[in-house]
C-alpha atoms as a PDB file:
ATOM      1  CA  UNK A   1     -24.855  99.878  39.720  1.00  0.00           C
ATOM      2  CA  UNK A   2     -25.394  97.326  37.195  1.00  0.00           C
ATOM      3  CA  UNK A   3     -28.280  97.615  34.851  1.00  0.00           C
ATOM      4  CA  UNK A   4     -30.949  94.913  34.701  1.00  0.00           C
ATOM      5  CA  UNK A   5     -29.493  93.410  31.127  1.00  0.00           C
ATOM      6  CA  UNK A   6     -25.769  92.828  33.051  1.00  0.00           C
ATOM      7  CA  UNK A   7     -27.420  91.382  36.065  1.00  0.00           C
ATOM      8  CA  UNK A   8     -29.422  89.033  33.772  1.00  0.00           C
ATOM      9  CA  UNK A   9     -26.823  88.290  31.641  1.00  0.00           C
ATOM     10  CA  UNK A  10     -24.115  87.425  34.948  1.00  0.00           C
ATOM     11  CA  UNK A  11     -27.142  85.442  36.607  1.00  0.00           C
ATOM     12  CA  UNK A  12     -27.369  83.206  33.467  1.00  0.00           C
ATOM     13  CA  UNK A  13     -23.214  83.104  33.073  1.00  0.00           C
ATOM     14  CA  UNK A  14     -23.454  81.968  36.590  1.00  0.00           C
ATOM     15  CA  UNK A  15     -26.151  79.274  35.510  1.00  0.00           C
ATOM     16  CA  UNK A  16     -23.602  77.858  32.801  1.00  0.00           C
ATOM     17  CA  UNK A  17     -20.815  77.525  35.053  1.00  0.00           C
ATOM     18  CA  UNK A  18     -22.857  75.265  37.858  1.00  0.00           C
ATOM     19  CA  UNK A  19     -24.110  73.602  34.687  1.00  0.00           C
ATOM     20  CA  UNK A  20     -20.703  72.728  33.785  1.00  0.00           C
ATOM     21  CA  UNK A  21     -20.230  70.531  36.943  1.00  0.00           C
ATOM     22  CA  UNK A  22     -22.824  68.386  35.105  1.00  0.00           C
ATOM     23  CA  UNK A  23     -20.415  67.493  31.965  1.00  0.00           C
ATOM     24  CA  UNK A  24     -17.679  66.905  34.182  1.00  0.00           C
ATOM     25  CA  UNK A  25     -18.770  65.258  37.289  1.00  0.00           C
ATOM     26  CA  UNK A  26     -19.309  61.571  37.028  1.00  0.00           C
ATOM     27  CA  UNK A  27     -22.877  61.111  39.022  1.00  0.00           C
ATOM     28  CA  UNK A  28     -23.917  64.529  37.813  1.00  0.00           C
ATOM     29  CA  UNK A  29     -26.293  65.049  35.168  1.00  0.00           C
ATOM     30  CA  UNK A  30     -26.667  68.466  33.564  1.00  0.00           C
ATOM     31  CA  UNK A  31     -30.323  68.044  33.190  1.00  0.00           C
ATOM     32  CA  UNK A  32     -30.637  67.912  36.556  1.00  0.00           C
ATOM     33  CA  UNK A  33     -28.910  70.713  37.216  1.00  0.00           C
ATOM     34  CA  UNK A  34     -30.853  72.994  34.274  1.00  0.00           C
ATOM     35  CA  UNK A  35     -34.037  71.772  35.279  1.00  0.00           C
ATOM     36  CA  UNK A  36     -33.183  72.785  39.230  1.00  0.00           C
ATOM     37  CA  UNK A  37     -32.032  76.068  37.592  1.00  0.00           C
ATOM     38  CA  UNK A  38     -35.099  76.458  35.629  1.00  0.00           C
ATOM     39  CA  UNK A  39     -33.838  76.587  32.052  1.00  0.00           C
ATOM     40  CA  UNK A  40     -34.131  72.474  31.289  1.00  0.00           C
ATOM     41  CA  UNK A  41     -37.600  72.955  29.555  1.00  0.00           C
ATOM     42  CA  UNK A  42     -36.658  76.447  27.871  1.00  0.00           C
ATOM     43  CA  UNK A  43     -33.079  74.668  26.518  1.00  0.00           C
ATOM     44  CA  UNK A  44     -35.560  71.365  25.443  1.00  0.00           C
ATOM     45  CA  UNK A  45     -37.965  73.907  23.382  1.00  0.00           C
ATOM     46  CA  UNK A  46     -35.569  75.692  21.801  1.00  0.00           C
ATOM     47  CA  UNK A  47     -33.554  72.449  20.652  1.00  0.00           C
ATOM     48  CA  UNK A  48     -36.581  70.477  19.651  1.00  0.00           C
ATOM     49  CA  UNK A  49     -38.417  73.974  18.109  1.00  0.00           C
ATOM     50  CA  UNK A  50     -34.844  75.494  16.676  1.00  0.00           C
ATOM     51  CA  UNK A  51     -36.819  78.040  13.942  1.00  0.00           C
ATOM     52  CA  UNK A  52     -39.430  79.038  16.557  1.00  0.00           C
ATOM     53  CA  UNK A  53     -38.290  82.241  18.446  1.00  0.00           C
ATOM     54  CA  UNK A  54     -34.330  81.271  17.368  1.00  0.00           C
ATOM     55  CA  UNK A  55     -32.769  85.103  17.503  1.00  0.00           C
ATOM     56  CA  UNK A  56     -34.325  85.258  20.916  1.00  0.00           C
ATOM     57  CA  UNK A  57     -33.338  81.795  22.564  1.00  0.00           C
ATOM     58  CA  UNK A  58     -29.850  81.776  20.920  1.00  0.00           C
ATOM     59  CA  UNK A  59     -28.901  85.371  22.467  1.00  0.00           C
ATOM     60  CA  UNK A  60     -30.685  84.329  26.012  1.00  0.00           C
ATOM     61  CA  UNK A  61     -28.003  80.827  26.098  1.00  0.00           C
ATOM     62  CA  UNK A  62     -25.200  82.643  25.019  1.00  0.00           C
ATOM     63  CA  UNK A  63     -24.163  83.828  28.535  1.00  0.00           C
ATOM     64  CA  UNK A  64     -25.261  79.717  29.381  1.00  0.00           C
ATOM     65  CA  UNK A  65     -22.758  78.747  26.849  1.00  0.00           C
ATOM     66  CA  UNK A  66     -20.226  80.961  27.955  1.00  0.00           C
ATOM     67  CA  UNK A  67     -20.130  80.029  31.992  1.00  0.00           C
ATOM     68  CA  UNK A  68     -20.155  76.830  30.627  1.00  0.00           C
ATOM     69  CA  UNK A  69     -16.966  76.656  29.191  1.00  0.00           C
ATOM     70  CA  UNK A  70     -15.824  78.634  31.882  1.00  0.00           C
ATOM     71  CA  UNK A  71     -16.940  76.705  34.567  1.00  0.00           C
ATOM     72  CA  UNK A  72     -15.231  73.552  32.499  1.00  0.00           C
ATOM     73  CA  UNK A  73     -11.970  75.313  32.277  1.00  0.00           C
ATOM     74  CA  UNK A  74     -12.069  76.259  35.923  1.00  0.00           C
ATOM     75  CA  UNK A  75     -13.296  72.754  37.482  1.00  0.00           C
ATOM     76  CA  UNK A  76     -11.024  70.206  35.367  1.00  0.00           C
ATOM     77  CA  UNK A  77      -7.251  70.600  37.206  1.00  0.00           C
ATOM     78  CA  UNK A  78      -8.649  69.920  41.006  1.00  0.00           C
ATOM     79  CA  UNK A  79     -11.066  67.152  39.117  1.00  0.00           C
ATOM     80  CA  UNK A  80      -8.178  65.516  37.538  1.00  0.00           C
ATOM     81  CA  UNK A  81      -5.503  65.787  40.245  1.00  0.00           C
ATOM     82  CA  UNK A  82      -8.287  63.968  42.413  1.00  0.00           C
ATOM     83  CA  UNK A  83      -8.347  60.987  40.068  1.00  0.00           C
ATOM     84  CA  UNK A  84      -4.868  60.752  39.981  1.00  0.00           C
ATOM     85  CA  UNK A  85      -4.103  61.058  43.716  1.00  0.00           C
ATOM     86  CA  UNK A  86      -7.247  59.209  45.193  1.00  0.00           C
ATOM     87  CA  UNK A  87      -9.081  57.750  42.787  1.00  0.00           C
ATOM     88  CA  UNK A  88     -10.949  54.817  44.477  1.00  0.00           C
ATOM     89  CA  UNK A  89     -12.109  57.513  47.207  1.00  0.00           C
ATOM     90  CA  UNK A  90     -13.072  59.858  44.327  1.00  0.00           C
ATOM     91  CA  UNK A  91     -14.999  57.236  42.226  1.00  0.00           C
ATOM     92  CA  UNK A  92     -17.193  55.457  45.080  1.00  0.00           C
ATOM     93  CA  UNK A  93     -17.801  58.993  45.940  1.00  0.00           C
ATOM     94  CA  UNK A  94     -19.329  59.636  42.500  1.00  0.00           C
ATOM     95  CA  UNK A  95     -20.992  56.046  42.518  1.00  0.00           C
ATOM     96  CA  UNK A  96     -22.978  57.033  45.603  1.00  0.00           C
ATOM     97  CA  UNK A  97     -23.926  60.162  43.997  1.00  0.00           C
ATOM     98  CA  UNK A  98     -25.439  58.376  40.714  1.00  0.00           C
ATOM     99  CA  UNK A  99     -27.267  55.766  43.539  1.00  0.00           C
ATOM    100  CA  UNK A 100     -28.514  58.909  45.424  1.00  0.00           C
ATOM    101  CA  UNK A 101     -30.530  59.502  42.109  1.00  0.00           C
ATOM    102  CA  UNK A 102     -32.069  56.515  41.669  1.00  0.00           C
ATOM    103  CA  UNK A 103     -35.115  56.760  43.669  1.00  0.00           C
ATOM    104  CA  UNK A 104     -36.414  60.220  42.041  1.00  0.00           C
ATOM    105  CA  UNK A 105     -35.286  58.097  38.774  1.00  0.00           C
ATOM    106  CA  UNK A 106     -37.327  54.806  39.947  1.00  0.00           C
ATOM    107  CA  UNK A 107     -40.456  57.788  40.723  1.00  0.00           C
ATOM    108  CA  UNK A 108     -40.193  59.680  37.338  1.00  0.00           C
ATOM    109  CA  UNK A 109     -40.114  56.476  35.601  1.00  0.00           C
ATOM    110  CA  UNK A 110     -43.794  55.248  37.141  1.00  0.00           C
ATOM    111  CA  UNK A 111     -45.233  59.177  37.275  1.00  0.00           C
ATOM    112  CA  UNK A 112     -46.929  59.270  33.821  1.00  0.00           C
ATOM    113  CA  UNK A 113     -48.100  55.445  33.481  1.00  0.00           C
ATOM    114  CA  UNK A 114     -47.655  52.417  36.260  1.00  0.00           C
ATOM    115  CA  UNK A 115     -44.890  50.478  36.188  1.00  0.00           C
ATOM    116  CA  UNK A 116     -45.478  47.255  34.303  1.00  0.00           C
ATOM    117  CA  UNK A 117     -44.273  43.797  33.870  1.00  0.00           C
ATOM    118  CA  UNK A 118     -43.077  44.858  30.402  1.00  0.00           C
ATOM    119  CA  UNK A 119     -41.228  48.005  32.427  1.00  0.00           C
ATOM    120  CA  UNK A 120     -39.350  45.363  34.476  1.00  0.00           C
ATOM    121  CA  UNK A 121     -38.244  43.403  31.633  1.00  0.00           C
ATOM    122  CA  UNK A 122     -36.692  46.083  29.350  1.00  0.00           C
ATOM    123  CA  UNK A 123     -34.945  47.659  32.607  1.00  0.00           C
ATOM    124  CA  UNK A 124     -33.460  44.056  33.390  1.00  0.00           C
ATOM    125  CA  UNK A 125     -32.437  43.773  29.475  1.00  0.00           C
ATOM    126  CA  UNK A 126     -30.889  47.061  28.639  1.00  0.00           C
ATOM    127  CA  UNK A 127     -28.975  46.381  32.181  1.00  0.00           C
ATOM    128  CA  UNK A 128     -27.816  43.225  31.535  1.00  0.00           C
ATOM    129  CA  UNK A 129     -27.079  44.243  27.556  1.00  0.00           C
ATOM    130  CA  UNK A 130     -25.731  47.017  28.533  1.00  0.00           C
ATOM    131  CA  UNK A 131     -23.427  46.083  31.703  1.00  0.00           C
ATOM    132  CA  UNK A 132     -22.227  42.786  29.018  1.00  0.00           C
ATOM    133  CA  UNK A 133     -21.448  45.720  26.113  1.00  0.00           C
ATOM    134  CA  UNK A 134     -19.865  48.216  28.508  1.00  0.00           C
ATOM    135  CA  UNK A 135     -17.621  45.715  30.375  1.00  0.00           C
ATOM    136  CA  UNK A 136     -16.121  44.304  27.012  1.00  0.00           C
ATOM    137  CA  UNK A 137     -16.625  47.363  24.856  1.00  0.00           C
ATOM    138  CA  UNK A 138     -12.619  47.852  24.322  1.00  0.00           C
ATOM    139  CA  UNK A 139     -12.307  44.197  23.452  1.00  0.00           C
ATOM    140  CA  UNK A 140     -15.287  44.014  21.173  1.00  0.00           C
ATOM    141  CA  UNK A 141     -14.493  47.003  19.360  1.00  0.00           C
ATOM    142  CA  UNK A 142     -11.256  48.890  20.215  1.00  0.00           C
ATOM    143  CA  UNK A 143     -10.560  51.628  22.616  1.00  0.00           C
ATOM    144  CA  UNK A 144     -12.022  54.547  21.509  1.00  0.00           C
ATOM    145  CA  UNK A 145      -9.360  56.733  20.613  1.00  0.00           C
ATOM    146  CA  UNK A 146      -8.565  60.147  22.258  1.00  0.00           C
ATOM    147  CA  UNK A 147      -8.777  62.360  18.960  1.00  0.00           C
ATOM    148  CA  UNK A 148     -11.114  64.815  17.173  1.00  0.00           C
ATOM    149  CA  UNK A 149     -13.459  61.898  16.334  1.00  0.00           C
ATOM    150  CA  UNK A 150     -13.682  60.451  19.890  1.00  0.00           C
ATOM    151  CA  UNK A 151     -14.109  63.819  21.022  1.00  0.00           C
ATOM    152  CA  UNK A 152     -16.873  64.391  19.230  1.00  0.00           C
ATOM    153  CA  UNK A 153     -18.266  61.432  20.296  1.00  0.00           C
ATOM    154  CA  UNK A 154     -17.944  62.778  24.184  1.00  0.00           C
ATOM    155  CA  UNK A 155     -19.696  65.699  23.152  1.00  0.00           C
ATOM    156  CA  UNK A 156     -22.517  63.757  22.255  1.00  0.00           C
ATOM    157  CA  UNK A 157     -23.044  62.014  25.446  1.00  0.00           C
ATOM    158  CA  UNK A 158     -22.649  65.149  27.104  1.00  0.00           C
ATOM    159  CA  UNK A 159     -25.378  66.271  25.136  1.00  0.00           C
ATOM    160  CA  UNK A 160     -27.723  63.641  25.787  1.00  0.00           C
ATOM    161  CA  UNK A 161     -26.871  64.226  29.773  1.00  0.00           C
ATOM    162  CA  UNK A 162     -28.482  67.216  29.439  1.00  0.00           C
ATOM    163  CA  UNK A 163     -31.457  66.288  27.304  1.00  0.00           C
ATOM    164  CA  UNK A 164     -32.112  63.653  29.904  1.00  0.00           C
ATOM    165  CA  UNK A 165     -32.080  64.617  33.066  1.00  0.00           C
ATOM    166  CA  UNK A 166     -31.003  61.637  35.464  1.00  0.00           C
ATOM    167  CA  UNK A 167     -28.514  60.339  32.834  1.00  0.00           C
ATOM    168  CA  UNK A 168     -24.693  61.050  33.555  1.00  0.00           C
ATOM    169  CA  UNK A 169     -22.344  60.739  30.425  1.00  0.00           C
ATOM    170  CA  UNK A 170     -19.251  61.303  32.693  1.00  0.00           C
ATOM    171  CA  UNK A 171     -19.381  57.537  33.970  1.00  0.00           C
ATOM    172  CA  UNK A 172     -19.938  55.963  30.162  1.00  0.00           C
ATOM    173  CA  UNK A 173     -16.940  58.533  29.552  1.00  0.00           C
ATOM    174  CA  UNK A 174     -14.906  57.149  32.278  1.00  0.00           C
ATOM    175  CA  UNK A 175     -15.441  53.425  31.156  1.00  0.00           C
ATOM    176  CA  UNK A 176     -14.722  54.261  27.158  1.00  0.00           C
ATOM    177  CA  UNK A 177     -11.524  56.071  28.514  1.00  0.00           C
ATOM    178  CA  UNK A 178     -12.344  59.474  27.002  1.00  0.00           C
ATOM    179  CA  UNK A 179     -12.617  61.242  30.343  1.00  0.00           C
ATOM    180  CA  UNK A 180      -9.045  61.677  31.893  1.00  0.00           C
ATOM    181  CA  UNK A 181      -7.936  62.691  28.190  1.00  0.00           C
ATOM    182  CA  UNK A 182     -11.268  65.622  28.151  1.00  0.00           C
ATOM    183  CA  UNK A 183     -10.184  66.626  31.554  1.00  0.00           C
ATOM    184  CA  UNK A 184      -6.589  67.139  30.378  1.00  0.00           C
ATOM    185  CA  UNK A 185      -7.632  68.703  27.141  1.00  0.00           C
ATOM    186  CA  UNK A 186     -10.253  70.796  29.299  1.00  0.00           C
ATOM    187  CA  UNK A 187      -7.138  72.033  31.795  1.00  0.00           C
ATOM    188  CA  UNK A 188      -5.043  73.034  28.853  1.00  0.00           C
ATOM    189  CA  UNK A 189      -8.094  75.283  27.119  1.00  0.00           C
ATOM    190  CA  UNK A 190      -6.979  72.648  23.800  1.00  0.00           C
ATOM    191  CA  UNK A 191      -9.962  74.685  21.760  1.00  0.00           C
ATOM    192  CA  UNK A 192      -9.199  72.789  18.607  1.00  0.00           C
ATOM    193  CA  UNK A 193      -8.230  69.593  19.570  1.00  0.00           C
ATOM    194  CA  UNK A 194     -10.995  68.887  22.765  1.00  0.00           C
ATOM    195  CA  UNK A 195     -13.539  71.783  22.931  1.00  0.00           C
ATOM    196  CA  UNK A 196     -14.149  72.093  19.163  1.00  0.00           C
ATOM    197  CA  UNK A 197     -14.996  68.451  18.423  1.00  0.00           C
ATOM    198  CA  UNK A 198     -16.987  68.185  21.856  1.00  0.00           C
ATOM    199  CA  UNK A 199     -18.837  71.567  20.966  1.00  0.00           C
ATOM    200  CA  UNK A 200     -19.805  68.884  17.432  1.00  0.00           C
ATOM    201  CA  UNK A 201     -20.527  66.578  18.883  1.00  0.00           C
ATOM    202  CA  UNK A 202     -23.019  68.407  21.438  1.00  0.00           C
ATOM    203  CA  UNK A 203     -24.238  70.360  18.722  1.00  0.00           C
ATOM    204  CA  UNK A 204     -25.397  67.521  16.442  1.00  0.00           C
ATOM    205  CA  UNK A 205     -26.390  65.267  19.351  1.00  0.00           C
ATOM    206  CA  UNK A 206     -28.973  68.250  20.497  1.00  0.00           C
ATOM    207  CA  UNK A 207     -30.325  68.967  16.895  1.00  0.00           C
ATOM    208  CA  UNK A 208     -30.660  64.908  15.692  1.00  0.00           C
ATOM    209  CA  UNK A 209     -32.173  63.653  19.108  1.00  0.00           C
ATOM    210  CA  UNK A 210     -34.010  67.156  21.261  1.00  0.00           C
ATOM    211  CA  UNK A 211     -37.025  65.789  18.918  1.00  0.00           C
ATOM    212  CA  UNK A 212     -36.507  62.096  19.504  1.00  0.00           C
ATOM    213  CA  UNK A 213     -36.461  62.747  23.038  1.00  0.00           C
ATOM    214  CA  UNK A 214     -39.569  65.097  22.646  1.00  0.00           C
ATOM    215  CA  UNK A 215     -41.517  62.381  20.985  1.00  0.00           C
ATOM    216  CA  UNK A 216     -40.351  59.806  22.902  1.00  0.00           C
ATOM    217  CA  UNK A 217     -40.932  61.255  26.490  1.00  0.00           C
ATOM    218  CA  UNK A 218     -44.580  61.854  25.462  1.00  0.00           C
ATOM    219  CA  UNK A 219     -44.831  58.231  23.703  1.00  0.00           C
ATOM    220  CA  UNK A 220     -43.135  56.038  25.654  1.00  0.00           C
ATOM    221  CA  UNK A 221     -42.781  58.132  28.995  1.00  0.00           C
ATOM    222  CA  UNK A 222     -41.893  54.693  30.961  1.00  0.00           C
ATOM    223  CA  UNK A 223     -40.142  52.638  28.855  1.00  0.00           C
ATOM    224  CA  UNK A 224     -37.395  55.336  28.080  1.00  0.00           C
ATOM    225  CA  UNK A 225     -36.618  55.808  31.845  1.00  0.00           C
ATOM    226  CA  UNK A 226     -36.535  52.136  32.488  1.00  0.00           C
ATOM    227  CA  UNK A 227     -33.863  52.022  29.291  1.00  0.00           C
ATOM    228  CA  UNK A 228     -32.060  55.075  31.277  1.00  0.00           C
ATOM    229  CA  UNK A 229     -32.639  53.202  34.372  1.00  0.00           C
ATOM    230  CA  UNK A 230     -30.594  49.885  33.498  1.00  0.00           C
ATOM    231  CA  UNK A 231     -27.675  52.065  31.806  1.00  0.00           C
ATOM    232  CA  UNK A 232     -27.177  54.132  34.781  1.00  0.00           C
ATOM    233  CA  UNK A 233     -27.278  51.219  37.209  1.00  0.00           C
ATOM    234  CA  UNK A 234     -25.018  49.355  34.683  1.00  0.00           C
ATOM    235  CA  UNK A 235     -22.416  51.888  34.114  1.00  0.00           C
ATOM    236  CA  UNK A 236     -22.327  52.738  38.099  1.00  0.00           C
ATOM    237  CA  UNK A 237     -21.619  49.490  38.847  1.00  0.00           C
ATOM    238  CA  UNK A 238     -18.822  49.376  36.277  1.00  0.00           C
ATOM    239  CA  UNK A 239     -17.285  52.131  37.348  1.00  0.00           C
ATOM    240  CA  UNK A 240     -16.602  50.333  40.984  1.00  0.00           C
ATOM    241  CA  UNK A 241     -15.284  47.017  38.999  1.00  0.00           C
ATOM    242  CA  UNK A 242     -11.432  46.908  37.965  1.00  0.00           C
ATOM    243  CA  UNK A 243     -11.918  45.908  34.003  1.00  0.00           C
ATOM    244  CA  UNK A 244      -8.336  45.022  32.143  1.00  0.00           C
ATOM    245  CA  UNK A 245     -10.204  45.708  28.957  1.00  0.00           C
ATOM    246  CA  UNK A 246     -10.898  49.195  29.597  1.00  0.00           C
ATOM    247  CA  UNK A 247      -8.783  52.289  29.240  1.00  0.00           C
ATOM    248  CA  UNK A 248      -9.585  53.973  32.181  1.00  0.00           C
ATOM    249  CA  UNK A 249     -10.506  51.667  35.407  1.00  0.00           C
ATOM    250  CA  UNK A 250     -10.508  51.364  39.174  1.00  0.00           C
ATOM    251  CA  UNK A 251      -7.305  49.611  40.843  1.00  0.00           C
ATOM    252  CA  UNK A 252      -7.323  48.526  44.200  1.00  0.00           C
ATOM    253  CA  UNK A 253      -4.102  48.255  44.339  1.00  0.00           C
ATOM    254  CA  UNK A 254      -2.360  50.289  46.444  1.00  0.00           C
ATOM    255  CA  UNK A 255      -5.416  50.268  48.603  1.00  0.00           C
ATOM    256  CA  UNK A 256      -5.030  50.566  52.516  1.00  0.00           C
ATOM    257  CA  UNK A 257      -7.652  50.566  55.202  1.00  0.00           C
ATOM    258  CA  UNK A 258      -7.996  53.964  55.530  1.00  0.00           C
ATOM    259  CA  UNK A 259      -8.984  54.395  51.639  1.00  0.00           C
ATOM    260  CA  UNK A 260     -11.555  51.225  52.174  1.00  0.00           C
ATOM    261  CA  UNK A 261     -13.062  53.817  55.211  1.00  0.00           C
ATOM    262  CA  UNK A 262     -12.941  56.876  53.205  1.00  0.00           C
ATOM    263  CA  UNK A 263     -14.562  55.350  50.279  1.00  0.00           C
ATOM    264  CA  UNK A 264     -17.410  54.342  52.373  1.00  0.00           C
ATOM    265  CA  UNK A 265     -17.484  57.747  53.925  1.00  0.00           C
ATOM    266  CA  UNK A 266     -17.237  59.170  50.408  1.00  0.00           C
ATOM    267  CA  UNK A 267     -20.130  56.699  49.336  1.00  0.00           C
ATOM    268  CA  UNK A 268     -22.244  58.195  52.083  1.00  0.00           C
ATOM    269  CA  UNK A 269     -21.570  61.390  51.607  1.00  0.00           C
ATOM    270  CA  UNK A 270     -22.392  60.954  47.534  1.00  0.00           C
ATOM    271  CA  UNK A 271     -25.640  58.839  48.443  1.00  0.00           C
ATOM    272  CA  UNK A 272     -27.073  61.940  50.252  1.00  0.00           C
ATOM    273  CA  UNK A 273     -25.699  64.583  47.865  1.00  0.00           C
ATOM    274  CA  UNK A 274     -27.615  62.811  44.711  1.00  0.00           C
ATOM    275  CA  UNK A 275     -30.620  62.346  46.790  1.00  0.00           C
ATOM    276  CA  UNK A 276     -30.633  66.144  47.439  1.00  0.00           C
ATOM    277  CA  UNK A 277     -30.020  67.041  44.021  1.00  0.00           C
ATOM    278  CA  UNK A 278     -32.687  65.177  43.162  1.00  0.00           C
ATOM    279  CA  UNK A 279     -34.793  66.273  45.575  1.00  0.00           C
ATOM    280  CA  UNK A 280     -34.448  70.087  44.186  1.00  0.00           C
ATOM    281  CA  UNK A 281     -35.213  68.932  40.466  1.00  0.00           C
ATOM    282  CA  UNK A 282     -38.411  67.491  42.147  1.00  0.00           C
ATOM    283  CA  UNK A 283     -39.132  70.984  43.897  1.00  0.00           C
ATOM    284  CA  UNK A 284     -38.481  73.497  40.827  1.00  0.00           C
ATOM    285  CA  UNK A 285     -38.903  71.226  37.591  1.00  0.00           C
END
């Protein structure tokens, strides 16, 4: 009969490893998933507050931590022999789940202040900015390389997926070309070489911005989810548009009619998933 401590402790295991899916899922943010779990604002405090109550919030995401990497280590093999055997099925898939978010996103954006002329403008900016910096990121600044330093810079996105719940990292991942090589590091438990400088990057990300994103969210409620808004939208549609500049990209290639029909079933099938994902975060937020 387990005691009360082991259940609690399994429970919130359990919580890290469907947290995980968030990290690794393109279309999948982990603050979604924490805040339908009901840690998000708990995880938030404890980042933005780290002295306040620290011996007693570290040992409570421990167990988080730990299903995490778990659940990462678990997940990446069938996630990665997907992409490699149907990938266009697989990425219009996740596309539809990002999309399926978009109306809770478009809703949380307008639910502190009403949406504005000003609102409109910065969403149509950062998307056009963004989609222009995205598409031509390799040839405006390099690939990104696949090492401890690029890593770390994964981590960091990951991070700010879960500070910001709505926002995937997995698709800017995908487009930068970091996310088949974190998958394959992932599969291979490569503790130094992936989950150390991810781990970093994660780490820093949470302590520099959990306060930003405090102030900000309070501040500028509808502005930052307009600026989250355009990148997701962005990014998504990137994602779904072969790029010879990137490292990682969609080829249609080999593409028969029965992967155009799956993809569209996939698309479907993604739309509703996000929209009931979204739907929970909505109910227990």
């Amino acid at each position: 009969m387990p005691t009360k401590t082991t259940d609690t402790f399994w429970k919130r295991f359990f919580k890290g490893v469907v947290i995980a899916l968030g990290f690794i899922l393109p279309g999948v943010s982990g603050g979604v998933l924490a805040a339908i779990l009901g840690i998000y604002e708990r995880l938030l405090g404890f980042m933005a507050h780290f002295r306040r109550n620290f011996k007693r919030d570290f040992w409570y995401f421990v167990p988080v931590g730990l299903g995490g990497i778990v659940g990462i280590a678990l997940l990446s093999a069938p996630l990665e022999y997907l992409l490699a055997h149907a990938q266009v099925i697989v990425l219009w898939g996740f596309a539809g789940a990002i999309i399926g978010t978009l109306p809770a996103l478009m809703k949380t954006a307008a639910s502190q202040t009403p949406r504005d002329w000003l609102d409109g403008v910065w969403f149509f900016g950062t998307f056009i900015i963004s989609a222009g910096l995205l598409y031509f990121m390799s040839e405006l600044f390099g690939t990104l390389p696949a090492n401890f330093g690029g890593f770390i810079v994964a981590g960091a996105l990951i991070a700010l997926g879960v500070l910001v719940p709505g926002l995937s990292p997995s698709n800017l991942l995908l487009i930068l070309g970091l996310f088949t090589p974190m998958l394959t590091g992932f599969k291979k438990l490569d503790i130094m070489g992936v989950y150390l400088p991810i781990a970093i990057g994660g780490a820093l990300a949470m302590a520099l911005f959990s306060k930003l994103m405090d102030y900000l969210l309070v501040k500028f409620h509808s502005r930052v989810y307009h600026f989250i808004l355009g990148i997701v939208l962005a990014s998504t549609m990137l994602i779904l548009i072969p790029n010879p500049y990137a490292a990682e990209s969609i080829s249609y290639a080999n593409a028969t009619l029965s992967t155009y029909l799956l993809s569209a079933l996939a698309l479907a099938v993604g739309i509703a998933l996000g929209y009931w994902m979204s739907a929970l975060e909505t109910k227990y937020k």
